[in-house]
N, C-alpha and C. Protein backbone atom coordinates (compact mmCIF):
# COMPACT_ATOMS: atom_id res chain seq x y z
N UNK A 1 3.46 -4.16 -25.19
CA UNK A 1 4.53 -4.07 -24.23
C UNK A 1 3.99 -4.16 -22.79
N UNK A 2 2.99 -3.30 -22.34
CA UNK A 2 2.34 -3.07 -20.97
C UNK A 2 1.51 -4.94 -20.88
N UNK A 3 1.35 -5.56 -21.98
CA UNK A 3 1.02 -6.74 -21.31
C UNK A 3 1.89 -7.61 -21.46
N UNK A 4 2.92 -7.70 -22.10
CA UNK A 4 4.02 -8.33 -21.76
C UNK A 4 4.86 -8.42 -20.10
N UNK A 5 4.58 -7.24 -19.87
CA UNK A 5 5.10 -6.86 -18.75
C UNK A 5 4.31 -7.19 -17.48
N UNK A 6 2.58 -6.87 -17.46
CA UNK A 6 2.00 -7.89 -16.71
C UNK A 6 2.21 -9.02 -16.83
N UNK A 7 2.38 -9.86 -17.75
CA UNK A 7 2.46 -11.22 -17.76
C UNK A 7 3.43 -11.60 -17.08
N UNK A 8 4.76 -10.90 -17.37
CA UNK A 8 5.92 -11.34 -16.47
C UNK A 8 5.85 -11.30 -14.86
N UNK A 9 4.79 -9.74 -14.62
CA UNK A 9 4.95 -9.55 -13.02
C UNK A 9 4.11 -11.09 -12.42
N UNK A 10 3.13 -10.89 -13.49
CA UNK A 10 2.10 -12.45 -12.84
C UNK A 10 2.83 -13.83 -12.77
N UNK A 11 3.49 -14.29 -13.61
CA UNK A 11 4.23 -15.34 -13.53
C UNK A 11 5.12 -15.27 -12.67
N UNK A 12 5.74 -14.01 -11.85
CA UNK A 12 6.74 -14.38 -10.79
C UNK A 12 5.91 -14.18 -9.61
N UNK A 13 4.93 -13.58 -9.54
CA UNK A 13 3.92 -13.82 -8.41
C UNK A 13 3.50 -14.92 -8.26
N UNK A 14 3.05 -16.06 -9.10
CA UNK A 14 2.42 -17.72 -9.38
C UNK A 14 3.77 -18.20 -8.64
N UNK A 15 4.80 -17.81 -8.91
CA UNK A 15 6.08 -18.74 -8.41
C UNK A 15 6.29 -18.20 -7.37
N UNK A 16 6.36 -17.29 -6.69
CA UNK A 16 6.48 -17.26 -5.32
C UNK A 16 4.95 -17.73 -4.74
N UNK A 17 4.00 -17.88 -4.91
CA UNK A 17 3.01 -18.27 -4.45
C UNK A 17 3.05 -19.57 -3.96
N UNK A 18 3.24 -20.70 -5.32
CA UNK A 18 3.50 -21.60 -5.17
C UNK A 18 4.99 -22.33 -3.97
N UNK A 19 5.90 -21.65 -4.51
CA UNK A 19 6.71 -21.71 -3.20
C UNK A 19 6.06 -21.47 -2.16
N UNK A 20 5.37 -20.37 -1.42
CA UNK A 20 5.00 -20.85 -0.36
C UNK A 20 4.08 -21.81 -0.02
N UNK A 21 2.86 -21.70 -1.21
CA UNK A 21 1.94 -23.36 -0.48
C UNK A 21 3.00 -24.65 -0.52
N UNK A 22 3.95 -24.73 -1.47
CA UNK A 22 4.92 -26.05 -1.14
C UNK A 22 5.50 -26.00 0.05
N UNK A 23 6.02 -24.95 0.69
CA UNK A 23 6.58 -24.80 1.82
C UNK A 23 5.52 -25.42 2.70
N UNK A 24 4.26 -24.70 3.43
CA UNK A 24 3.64 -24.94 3.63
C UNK A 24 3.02 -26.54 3.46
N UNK A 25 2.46 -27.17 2.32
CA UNK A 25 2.66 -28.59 2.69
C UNK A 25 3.60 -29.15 3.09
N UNK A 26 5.20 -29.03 2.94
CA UNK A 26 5.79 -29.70 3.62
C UNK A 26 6.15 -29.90 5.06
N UNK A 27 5.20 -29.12 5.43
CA UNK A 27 5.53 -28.54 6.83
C UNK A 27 3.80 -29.53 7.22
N UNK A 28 3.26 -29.32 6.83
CA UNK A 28 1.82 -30.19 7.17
C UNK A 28 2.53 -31.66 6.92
N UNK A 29 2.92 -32.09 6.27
CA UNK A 29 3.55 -33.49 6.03
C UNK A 29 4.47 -33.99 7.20
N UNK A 30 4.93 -32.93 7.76
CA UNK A 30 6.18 -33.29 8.72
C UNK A 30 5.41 -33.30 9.52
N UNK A 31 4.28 -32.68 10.11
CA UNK A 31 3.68 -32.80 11.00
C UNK A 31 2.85 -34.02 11.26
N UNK A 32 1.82 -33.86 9.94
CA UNK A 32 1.29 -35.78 9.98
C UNK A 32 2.30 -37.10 10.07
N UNK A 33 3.30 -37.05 9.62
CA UNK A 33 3.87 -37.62 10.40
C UNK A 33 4.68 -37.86 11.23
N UNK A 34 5.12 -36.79 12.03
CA UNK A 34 4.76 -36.82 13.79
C UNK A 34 3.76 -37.30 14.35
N UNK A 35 2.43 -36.76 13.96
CA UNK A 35 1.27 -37.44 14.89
C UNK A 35 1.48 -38.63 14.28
N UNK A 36 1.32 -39.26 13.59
CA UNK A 36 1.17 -40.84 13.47
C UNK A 36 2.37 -41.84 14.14
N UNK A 37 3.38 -40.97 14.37
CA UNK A 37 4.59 -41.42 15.02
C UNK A 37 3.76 -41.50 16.64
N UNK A 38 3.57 -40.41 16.61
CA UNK A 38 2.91 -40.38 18.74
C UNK A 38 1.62 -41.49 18.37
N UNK A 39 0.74 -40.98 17.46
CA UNK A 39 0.01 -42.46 17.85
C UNK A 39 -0.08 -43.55 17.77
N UNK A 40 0.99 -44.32 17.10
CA UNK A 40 1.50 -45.52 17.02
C UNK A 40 2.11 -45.66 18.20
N UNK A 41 2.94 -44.75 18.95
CA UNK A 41 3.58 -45.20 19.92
C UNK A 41 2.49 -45.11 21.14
N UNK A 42 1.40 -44.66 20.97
CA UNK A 42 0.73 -44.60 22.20
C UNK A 42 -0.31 -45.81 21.66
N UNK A 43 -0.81 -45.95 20.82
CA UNK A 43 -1.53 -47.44 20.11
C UNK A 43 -0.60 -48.60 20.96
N UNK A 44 0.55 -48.50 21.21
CA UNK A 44 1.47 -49.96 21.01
C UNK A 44 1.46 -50.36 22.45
N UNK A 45 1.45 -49.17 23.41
CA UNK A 45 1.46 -49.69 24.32
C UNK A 45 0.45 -50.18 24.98
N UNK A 46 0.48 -50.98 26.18
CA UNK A 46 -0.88 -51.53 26.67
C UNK A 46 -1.37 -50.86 27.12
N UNK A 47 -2.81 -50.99 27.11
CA UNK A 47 -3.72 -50.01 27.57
C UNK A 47 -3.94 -50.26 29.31
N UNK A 48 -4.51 -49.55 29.84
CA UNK A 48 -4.56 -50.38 31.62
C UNK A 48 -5.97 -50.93 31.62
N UNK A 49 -5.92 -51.88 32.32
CA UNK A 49 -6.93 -53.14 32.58
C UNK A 49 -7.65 -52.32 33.15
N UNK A 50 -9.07 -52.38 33.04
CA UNK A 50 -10.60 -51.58 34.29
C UNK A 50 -10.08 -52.65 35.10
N UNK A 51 -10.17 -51.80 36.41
CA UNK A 51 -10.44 -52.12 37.48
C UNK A 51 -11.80 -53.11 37.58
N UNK A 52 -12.22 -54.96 38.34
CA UNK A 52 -13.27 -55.35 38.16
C UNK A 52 -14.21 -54.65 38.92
N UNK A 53 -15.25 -54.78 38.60
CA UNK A 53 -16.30 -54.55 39.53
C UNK A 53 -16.65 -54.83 41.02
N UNK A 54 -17.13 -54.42 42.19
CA UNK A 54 -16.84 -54.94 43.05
C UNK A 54 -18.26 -55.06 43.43
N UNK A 55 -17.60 -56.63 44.29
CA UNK A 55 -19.23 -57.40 44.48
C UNK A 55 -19.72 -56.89 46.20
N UNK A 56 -20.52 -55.97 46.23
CA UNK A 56 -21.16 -55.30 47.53
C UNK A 56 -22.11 -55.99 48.04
């Protein structure tokens, strides 16, 4: 009985666990892509020309 009963407390501990690392990646996912959103948009645009060298 007493390990029946651990077993149950452990298996609803694994499931809330897991809920939160899923939470958690999805929240890292939303984030990677945000950054790849900003750096595509900062990739796309032109970069500024160097200034030439100047002949002294």
């Amino acid at each position: 009985m007493i390990g029946a009963v651990v077993s149950v407390t452990a298996g609803i501990g694994v499931l809330i666990f897991n809920g939160k690392i899923d939470r958690l990646a999805g929240r890292v996912d939303a984030l990677e892509s945000t950054m790849q959103a900003v750096l595509t948009l900062i990739a796309g645009r032109p970069a500024a020309a160097p200034s030439p060298p100047s002949s002294d």
